[in-house]
C-alpha atoms as a PDB file:
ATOM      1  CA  UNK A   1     -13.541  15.280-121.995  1.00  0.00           C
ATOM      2  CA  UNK A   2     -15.724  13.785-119.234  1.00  0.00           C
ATOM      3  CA  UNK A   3     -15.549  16.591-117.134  1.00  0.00           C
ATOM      4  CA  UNK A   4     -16.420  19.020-119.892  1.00  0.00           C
ATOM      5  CA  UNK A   5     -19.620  16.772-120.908  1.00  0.00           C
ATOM      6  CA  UNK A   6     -20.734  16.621-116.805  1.00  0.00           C
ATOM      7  CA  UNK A   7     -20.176  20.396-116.965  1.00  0.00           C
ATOM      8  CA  UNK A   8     -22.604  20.778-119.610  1.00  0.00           C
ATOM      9  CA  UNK A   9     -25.162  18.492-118.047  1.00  0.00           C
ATOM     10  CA  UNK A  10     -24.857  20.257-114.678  1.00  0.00           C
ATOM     11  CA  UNK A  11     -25.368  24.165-116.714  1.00  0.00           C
ATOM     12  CA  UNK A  12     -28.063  22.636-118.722  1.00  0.00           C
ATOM     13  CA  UNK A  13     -30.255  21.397-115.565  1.00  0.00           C
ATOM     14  CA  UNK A  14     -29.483  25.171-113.908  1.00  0.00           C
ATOM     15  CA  UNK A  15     -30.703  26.740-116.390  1.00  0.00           C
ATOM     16  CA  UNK A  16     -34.140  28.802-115.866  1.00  0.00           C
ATOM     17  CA  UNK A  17     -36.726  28.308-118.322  1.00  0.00           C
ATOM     18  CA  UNK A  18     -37.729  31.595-116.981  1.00  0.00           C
ATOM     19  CA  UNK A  19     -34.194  33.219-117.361  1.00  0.00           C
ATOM     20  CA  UNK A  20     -35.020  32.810-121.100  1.00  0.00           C
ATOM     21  CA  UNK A  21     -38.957  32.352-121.509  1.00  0.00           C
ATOM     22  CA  UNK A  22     -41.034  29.932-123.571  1.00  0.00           C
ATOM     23  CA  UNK A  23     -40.541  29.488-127.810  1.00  0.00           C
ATOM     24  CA  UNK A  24     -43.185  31.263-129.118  1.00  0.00           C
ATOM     25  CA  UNK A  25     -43.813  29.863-132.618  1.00  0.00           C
ATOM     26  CA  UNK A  26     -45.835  31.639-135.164  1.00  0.00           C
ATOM     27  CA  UNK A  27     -46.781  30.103-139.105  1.00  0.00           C
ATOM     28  CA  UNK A  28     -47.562  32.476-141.724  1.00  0.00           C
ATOM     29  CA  UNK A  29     -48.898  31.266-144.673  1.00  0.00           C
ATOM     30  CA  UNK A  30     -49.105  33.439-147.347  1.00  0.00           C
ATOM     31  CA  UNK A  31     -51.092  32.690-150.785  1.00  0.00           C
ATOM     32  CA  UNK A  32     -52.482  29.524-151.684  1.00  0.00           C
ATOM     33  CA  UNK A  33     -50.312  27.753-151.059  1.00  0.00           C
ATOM     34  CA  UNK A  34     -49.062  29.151-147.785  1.00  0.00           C
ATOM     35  CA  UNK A  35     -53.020  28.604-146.991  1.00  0.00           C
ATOM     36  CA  UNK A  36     -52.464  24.883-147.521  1.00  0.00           C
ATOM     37  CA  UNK A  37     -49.854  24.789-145.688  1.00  0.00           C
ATOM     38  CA  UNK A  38     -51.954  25.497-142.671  1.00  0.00           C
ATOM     39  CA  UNK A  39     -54.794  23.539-143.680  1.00  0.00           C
ATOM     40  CA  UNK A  40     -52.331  20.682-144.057  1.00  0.00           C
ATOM     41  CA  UNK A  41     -50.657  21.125-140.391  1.00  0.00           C
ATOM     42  CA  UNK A  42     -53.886  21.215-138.338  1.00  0.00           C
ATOM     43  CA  UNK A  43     -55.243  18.141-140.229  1.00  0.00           C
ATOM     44  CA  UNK A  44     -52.321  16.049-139.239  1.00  0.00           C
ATOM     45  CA  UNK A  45     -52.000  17.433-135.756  1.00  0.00           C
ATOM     46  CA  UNK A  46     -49.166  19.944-135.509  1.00  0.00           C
ATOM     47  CA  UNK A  47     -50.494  22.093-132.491  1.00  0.00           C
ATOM     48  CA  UNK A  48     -48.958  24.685-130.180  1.00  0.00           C
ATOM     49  CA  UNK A  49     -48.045  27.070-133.404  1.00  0.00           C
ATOM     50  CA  UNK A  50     -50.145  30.110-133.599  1.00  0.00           C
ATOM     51  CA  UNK A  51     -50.902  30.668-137.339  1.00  0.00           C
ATOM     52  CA  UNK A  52     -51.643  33.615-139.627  1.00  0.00           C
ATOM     53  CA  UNK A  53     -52.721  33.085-143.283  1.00  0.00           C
ATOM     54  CA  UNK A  54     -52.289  36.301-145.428  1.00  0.00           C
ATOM     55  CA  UNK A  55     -54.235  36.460-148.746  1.00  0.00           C
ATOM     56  CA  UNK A  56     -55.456  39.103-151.189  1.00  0.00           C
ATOM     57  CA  UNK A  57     -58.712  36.490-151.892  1.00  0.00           C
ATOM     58  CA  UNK A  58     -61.097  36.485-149.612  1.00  0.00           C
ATOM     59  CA  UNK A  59     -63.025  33.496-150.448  1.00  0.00           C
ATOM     60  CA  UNK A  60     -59.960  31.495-150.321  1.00  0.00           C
ATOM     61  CA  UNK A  61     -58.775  33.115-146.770  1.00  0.00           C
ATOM     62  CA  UNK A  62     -62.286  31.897-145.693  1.00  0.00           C
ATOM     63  CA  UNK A  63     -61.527  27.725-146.400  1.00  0.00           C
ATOM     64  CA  UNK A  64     -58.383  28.228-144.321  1.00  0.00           C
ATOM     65  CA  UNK A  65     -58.001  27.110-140.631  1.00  0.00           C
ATOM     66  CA  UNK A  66     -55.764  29.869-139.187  1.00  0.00           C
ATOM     67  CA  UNK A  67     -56.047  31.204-135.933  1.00  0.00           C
ATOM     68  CA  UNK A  68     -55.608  34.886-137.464  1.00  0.00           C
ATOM     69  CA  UNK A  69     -56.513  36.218-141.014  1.00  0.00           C
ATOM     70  CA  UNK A  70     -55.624  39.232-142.801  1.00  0.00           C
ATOM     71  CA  UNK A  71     -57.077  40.062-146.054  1.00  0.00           C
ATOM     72  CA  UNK A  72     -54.311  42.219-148.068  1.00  0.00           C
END
């Protein structure tokens, strides 16, 4: 059992962050309350999430703090 738990230590320090790339993590919020959502993340800190709110009402899609929009 010891050698099996080394062995996974050992692969998991070989492995190439670029063999696999970087997590790319994208929010969609859709509606109002998807909207919140985002609103709610940014004002408590969450960062390195690119987010996208999706909303048929425009004045609402204009109060949220998304990096993208899109008006449907």
């Amino acid at each position: 059992m010891a050698d099996a738990i080394e062995y996974a230590k050992d692969d998991a320090r070989q492995a190439d962050v670029g063999e696999f790339g970087v997590a790319k993590i994208v929010v969609v919020g859709c509606g109002g309350a998807g909207g919140n959502t985002i609103n709610r993340l940014n004002r408590i800190g969450i960062r390195g999430a690119e987010t996208i709110a999706i909303n048929t009402d425009k004045q609402d899609l204009d109060l949220i703090d998304a990096d993208k929009k899109l008006l449907i």
